[in-house]
N, C-alpha and C. Protein backbone atom coordinates (compact mmCIF):
# COMPACT_ATOMS: atom_id res chain seq x y z
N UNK A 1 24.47 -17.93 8.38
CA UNK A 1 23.18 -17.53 7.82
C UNK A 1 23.12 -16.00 7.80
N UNK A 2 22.87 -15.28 6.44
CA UNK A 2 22.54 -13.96 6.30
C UNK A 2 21.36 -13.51 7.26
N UNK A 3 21.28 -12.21 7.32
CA UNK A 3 19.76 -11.56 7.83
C UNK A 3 18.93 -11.58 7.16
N UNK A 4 19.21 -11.78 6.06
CA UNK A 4 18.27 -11.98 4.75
C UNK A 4 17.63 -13.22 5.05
N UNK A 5 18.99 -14.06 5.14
CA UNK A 5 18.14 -15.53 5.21
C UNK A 5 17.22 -15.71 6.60
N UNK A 6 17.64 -15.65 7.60
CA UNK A 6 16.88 -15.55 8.86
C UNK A 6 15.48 -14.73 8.32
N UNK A 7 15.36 -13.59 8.27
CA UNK A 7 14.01 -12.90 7.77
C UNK A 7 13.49 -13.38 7.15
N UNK A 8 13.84 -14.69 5.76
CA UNK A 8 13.13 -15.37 4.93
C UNK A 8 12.09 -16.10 6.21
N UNK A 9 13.31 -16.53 6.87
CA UNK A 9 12.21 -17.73 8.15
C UNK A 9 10.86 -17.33 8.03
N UNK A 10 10.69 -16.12 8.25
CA UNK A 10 9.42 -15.19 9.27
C UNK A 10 8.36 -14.34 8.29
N UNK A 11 9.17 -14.50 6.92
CA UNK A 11 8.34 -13.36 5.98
C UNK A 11 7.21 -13.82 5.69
N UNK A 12 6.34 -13.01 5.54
CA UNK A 12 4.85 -13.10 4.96
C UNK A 12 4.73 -12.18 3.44
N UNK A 13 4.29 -12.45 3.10
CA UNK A 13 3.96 -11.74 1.83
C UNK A 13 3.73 -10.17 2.14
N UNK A 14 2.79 -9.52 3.32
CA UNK A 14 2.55 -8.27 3.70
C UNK A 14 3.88 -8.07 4.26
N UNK A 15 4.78 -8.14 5.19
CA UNK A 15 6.19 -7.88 5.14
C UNK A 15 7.15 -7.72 4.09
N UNK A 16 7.27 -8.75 3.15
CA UNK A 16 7.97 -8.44 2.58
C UNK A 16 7.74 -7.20 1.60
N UNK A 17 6.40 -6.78 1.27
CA UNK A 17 5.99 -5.62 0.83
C UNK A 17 6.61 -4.32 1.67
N UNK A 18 6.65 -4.27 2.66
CA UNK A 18 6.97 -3.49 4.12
C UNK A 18 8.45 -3.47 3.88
N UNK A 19 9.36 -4.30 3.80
CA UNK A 19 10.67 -4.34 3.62
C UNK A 19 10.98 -3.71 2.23
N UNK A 20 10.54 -4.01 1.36
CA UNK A 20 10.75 -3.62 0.00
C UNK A 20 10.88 -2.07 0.31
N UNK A 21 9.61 -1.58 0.47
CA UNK A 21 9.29 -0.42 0.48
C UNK A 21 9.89 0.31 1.62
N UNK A 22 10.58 -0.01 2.89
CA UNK A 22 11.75 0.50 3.64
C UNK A 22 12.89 0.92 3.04
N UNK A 23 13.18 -0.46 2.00
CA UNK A 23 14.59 -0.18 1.58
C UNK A 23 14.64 0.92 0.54
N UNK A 24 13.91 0.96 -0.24
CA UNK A 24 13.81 2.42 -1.18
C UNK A 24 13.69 3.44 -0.32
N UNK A 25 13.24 3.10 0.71
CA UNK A 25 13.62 5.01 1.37
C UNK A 25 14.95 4.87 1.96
N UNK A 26 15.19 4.07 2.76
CA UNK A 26 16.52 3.68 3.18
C UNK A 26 17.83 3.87 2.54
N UNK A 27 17.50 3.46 1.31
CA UNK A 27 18.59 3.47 0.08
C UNK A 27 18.82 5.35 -0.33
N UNK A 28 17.48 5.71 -0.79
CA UNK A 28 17.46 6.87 -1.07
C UNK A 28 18.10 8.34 -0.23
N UNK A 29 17.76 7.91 1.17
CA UNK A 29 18.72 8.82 2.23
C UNK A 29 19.76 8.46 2.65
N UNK A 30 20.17 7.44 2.61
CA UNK A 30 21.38 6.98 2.56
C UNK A 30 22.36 7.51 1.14
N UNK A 31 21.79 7.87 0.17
CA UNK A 31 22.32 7.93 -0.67
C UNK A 31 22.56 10.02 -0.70
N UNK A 32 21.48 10.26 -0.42
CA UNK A 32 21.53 11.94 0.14
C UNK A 32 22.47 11.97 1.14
N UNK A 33 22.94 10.94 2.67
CA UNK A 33 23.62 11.57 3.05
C UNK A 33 25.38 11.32 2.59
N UNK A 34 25.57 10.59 1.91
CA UNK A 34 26.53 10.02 0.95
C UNK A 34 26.86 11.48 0.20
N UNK A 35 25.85 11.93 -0.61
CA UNK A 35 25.94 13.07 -1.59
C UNK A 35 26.60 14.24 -0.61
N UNK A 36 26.47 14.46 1.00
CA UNK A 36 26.51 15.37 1.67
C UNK A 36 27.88 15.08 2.17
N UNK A 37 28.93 13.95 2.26
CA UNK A 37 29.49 13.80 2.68
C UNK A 37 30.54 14.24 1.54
N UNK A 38 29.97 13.93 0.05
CA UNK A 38 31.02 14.21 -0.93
C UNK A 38 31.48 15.66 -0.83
N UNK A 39 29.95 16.13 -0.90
CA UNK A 39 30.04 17.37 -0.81
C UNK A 39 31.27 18.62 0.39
N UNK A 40 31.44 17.59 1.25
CA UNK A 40 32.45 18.17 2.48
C UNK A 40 33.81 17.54 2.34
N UNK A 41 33.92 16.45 1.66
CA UNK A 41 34.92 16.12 0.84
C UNK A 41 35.45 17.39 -0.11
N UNK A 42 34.75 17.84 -0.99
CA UNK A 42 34.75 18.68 -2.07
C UNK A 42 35.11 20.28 -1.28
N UNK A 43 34.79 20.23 -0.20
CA UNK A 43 35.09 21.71 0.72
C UNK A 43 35.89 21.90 1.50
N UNK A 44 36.83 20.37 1.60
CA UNK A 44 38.13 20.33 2.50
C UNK A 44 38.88 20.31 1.40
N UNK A 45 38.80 19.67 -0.07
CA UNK A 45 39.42 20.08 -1.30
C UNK A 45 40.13 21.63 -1.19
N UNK A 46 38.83 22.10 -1.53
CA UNK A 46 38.88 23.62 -2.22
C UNK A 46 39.96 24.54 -1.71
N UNK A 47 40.40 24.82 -0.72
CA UNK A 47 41.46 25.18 -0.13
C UNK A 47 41.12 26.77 0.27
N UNK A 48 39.84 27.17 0.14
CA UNK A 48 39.48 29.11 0.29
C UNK A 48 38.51 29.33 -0.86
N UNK A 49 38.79 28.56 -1.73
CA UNK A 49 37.98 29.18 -3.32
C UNK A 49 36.43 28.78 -3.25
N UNK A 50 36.06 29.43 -4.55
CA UNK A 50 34.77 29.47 -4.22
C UNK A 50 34.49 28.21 -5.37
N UNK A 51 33.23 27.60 -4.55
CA UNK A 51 32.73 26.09 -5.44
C UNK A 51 31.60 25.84 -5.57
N UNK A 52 31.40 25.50 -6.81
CA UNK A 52 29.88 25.03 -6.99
C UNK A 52 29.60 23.52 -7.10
N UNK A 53 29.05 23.35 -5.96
CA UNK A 53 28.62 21.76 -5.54
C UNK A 53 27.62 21.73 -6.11
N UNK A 54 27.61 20.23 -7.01
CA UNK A 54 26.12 20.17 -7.73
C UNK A 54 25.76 18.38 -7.22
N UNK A 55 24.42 18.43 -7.02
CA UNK A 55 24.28 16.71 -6.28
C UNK A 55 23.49 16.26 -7.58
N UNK A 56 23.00 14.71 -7.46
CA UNK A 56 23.04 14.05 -8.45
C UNK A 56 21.22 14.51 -9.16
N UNK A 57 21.11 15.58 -8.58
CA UNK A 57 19.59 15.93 -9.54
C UNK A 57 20.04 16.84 -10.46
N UNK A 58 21.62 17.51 -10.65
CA UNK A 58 22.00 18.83 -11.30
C UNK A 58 21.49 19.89 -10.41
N UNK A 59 21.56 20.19 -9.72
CA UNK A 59 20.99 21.13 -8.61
C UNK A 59 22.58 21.57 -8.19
N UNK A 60 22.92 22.89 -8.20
CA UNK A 60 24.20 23.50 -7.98
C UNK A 60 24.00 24.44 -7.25
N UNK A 61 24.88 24.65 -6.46
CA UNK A 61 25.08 26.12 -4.78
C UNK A 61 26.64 26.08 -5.04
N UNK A 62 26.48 27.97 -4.90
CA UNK A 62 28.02 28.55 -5.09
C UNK A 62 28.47 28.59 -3.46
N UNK A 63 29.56 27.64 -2.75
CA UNK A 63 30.09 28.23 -1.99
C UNK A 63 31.06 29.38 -2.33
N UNK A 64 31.31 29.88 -0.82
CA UNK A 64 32.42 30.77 -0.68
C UNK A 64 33.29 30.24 0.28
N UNK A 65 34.28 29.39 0.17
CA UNK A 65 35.26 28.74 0.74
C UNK A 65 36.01 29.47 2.14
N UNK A 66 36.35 29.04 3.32
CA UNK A 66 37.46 29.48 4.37
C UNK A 66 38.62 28.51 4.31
N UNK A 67 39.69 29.17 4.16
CA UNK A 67 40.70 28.14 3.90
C UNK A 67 41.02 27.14 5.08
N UNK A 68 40.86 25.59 5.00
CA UNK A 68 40.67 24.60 5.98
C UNK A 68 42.22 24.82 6.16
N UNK A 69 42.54 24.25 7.35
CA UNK A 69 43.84 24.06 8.08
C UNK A 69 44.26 23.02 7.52
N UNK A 70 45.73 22.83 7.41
CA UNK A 70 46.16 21.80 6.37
C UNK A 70 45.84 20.70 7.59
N UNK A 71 46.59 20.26 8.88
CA UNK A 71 46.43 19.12 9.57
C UNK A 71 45.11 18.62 10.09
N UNK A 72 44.25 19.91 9.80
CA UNK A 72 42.85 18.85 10.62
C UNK A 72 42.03 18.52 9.31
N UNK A 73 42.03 19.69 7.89
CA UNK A 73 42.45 19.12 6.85
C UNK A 73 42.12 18.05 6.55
N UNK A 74 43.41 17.33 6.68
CA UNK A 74 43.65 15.92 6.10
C UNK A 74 43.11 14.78 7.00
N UNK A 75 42.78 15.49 7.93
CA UNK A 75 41.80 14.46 9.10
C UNK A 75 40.77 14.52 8.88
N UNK A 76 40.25 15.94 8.59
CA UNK A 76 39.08 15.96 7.82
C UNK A 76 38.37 15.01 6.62
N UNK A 77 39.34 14.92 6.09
CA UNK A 77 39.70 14.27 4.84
C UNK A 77 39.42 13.17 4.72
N UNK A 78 39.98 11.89 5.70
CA UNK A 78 40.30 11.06 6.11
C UNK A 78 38.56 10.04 6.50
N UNK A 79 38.06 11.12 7.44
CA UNK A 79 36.99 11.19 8.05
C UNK A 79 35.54 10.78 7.44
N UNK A 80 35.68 11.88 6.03
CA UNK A 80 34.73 12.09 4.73
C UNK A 80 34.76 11.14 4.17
N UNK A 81 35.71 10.62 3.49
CA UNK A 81 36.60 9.06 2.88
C UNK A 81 35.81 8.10 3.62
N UNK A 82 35.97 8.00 4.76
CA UNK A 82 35.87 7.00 5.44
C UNK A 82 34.24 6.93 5.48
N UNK A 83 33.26 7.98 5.90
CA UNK A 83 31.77 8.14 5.91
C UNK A 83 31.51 7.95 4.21
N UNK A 84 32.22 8.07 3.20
CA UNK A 84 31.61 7.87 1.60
C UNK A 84 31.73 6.23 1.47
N UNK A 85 33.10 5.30 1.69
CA UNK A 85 33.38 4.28 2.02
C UNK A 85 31.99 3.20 2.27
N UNK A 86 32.01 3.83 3.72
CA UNK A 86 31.06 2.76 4.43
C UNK A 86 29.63 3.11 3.85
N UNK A 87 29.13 4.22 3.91
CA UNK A 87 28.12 4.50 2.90
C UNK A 87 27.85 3.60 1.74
N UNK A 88 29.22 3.64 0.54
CA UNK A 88 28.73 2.84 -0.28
C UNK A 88 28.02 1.12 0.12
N UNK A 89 29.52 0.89 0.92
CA UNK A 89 29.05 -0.78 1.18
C UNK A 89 27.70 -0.95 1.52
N UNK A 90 27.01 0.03 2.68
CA UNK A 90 25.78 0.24 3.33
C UNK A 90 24.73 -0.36 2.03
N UNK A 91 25.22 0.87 0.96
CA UNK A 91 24.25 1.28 0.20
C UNK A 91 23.80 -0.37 -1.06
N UNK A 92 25.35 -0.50 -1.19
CA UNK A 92 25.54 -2.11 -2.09
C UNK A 92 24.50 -2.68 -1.16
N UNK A 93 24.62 -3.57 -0.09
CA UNK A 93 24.37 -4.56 0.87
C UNK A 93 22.88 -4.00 0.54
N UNK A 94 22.11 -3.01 0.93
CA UNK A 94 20.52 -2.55 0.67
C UNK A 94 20.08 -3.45 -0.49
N UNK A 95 20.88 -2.24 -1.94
CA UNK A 95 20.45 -2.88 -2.58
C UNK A 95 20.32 -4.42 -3.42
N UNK A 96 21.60 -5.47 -2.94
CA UNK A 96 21.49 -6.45 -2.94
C UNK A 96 20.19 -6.96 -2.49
N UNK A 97 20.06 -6.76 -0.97
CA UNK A 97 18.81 -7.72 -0.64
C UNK A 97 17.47 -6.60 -0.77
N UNK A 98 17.36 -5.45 -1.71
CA UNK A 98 16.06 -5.10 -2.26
C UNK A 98 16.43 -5.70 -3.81
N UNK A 99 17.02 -6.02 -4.69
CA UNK A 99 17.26 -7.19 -5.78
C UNK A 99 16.74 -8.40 -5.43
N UNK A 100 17.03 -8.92 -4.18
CA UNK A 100 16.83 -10.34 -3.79
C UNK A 100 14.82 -10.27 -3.70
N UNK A 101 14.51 -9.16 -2.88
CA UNK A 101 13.19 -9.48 -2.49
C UNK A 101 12.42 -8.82 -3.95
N UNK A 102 12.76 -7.96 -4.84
CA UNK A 102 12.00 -8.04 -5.96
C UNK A 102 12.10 -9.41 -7.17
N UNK A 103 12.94 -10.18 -6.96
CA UNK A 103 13.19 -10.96 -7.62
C UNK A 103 11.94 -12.26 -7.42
N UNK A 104 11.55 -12.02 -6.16
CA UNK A 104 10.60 -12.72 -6.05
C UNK A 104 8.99 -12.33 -6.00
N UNK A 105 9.26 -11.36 -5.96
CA UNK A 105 7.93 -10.33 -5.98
C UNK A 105 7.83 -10.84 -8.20
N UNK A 106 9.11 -10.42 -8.91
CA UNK A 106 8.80 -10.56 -10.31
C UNK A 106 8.20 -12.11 -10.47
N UNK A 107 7.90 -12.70 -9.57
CA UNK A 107 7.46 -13.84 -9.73
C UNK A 107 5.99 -14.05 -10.17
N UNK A 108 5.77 -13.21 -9.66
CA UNK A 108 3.92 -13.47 -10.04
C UNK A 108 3.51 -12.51 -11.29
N UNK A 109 2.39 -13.09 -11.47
CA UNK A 109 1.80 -12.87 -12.90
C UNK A 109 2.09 -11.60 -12.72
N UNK A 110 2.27 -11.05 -14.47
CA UNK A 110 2.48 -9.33 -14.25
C UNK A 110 1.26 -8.55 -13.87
N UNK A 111 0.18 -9.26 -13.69
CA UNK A 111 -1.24 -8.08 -13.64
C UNK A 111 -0.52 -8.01 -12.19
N UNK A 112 -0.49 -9.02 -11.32
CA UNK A 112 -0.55 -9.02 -9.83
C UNK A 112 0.57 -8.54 -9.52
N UNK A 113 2.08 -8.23 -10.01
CA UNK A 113 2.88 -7.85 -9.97
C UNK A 113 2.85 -6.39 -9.70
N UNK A 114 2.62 -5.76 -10.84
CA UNK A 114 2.25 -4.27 -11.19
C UNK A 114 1.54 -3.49 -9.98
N UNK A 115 0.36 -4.51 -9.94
CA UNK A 115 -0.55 -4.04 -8.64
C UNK A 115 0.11 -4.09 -7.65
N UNK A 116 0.71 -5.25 -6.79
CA UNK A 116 0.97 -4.94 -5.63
C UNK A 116 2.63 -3.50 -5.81
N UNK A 117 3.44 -3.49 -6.88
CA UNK A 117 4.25 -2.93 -6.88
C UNK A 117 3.95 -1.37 -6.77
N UNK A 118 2.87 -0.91 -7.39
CA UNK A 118 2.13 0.73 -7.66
C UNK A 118 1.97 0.71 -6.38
N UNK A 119 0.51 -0.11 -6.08
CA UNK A 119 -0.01 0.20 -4.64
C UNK A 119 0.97 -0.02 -3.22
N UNK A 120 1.45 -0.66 -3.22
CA UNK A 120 2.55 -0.78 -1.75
C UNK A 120 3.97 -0.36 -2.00
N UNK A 121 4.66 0.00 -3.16
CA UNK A 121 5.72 0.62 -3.31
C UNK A 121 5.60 2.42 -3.68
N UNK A 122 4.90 2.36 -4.59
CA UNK A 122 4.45 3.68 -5.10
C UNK A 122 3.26 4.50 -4.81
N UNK A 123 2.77 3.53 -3.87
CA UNK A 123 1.79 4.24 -3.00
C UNK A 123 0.42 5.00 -3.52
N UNK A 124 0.18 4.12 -4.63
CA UNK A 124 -0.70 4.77 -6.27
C UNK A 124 -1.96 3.96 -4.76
N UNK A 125 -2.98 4.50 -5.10
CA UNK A 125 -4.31 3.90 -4.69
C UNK A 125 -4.65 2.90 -5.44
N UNK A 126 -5.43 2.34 -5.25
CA UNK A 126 -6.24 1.01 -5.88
C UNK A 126 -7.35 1.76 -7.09
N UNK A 127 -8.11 2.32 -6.60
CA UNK A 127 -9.29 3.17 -7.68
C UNK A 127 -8.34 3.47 -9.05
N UNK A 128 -7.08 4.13 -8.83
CA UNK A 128 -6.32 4.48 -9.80
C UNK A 128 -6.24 3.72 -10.95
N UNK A 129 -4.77 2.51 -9.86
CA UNK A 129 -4.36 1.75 -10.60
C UNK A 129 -5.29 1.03 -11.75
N UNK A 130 -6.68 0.65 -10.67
CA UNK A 130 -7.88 0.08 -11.65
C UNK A 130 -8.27 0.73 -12.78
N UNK A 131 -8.37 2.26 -12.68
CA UNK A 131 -8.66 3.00 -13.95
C UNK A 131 -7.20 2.28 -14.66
N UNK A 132 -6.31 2.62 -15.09
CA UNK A 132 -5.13 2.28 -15.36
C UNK A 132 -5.80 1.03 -16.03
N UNK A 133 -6.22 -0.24 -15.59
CA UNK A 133 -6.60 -0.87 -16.54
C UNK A 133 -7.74 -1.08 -17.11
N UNK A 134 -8.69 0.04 -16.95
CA UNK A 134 -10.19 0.22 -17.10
C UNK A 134 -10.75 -0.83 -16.61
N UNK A 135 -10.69 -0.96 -15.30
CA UNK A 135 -11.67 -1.87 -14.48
C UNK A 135 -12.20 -1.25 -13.56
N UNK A 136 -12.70 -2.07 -12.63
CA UNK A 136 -13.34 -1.38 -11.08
C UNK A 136 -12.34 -1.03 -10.23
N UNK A 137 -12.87 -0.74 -9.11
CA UNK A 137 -12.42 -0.90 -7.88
C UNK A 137 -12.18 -2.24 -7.32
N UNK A 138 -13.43 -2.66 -7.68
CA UNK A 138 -13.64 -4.23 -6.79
C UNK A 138 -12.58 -4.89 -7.65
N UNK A 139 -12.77 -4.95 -9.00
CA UNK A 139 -11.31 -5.43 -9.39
C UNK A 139 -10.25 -5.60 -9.21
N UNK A 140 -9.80 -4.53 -8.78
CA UNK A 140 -8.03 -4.30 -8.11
C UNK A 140 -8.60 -4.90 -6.78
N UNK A 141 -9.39 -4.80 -6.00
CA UNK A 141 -9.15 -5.50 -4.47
C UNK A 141 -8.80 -6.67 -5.03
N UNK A 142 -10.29 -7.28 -5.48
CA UNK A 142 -9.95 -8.90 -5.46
C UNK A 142 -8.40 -9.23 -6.16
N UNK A 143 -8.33 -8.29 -7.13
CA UNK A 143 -6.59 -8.68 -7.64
C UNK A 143 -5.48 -8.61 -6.43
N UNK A 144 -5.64 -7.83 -5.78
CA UNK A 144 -4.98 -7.88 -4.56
C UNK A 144 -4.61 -9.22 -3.88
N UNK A 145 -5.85 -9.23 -3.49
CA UNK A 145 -6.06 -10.11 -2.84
C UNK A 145 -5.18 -11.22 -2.73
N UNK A 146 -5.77 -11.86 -4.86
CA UNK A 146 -5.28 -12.73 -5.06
C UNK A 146 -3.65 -12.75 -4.94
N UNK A 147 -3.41 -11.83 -5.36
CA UNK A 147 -1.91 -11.39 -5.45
C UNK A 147 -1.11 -11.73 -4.02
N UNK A 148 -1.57 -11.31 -2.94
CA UNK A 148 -0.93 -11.09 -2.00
C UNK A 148 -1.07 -12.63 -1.55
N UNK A 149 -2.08 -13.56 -1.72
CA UNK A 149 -1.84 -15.23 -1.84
C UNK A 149 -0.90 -15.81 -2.80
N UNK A 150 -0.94 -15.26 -4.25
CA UNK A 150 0.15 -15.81 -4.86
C UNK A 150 1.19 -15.58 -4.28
N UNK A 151 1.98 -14.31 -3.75
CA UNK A 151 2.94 -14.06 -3.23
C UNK A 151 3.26 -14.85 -1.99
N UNK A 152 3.04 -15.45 -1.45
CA UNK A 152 2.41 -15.79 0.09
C UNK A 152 2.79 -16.90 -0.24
N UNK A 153 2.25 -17.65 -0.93
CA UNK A 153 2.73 -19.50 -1.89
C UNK A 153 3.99 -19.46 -2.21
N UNK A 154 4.37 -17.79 -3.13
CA UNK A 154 5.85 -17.87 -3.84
C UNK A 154 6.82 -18.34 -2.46
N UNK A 155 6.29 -17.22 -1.41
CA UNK A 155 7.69 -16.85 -0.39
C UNK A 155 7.28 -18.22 0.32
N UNK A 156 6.52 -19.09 0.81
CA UNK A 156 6.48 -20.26 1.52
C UNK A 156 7.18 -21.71 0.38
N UNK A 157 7.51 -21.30 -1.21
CA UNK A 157 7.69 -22.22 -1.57
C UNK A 157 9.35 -21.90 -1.62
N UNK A 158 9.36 -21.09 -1.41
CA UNK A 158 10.99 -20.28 -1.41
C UNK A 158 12.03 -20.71 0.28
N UNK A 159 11.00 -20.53 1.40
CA UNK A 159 11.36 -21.24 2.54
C UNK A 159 11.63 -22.67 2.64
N UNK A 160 10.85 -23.32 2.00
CA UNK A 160 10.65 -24.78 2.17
C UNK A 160 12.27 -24.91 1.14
N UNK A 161 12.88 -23.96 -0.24
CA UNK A 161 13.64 -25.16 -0.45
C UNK A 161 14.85 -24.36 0.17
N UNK A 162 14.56 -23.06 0.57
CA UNK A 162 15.95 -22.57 1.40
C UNK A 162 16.22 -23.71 3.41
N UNK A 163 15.13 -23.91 3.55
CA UNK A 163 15.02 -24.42 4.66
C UNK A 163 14.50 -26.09 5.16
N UNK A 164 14.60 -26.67 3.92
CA UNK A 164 13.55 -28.20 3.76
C UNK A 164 15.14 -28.98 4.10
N UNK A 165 14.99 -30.09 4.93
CA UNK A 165 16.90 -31.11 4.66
C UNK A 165 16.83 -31.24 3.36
N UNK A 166 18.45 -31.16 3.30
CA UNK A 166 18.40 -31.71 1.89
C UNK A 166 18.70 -33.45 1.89
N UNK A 167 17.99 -34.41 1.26
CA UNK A 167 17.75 -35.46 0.98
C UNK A 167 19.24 -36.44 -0.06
């Protein structure tokens, strides 16, 4: 049994919101320190010269290189490789099971979708989002609301057939 699957056991609809929204930050610095590791990859490269490291926003810094020692070097080397490596898998495995838990989040109607996705992922307020569809306030709660019960039905009907005997 995955951790995924075990956590299905226990999820509530307000968790799995909580998880969702972990793994996007999770993913995201994980992915900065990935960029930082290339980046020292790219400076045991260089051999003395000067380099302009650019990370994945186009954002570029001119080093001025010291020439690395060839044997620690290649240990160096070795090291970086090995931290970009496991990084990626890290980073796959995240986003697999943040795929898995939006997949069920896309389950519910798109009004209730949208909403809980702005407000608990993107951290938009409720007053907003409601302008957004020229309604109230009280609108988006009770949409909430409902939402966070539809969701709540989805993930309990999702347990029952990951976890029901099979017959």
């Amino acid at each position: 049994m995955t951790n995924l699957e075990q956590d299905m056991k226990v999820m509530t609809a307000r968790s799995l919101l909580r998880r969702l929204k972990r793994l996007y930050l999770i993913i995201e610095n994980k992915q900065l320190l990935k960029e930082q590791w290339e980046g020292r990859a790219n400076i045991i490269t260089s051999g003395g010269q000067s380099v302009l490291i650019e990370n994945k926003k186009g954002e570029g810094v001119l080093h001025n290189m010291e020439k690395v020692q060839t044997s620690s070097g290649g240990q160096q080397m070795v090291a970086a490789v090995a931290q970009i490596v496991d990084l990626e898998r890290e980073i796959a495995a995240l986003k697999n099971e943040r795929k898995h838990l939006e997949s069920i989040l896309e389950l519910l109607p798109v009004s209730e979708y949208d909403l809980l996705y702005k407000f608990h992922i993107l951290e938009i307020p409720l007053k907003i989002i409601a302008g957004k569809y020229d309604k109230s306030y009280s609108w988006a709660s009770m949409l909430h609301v409902k939402a966070i019960k539809n969701l709540q039905s989805i993930i309990d009907k999702e347990k029952d057939r990951l976890y029901s005997p099979s017959v």
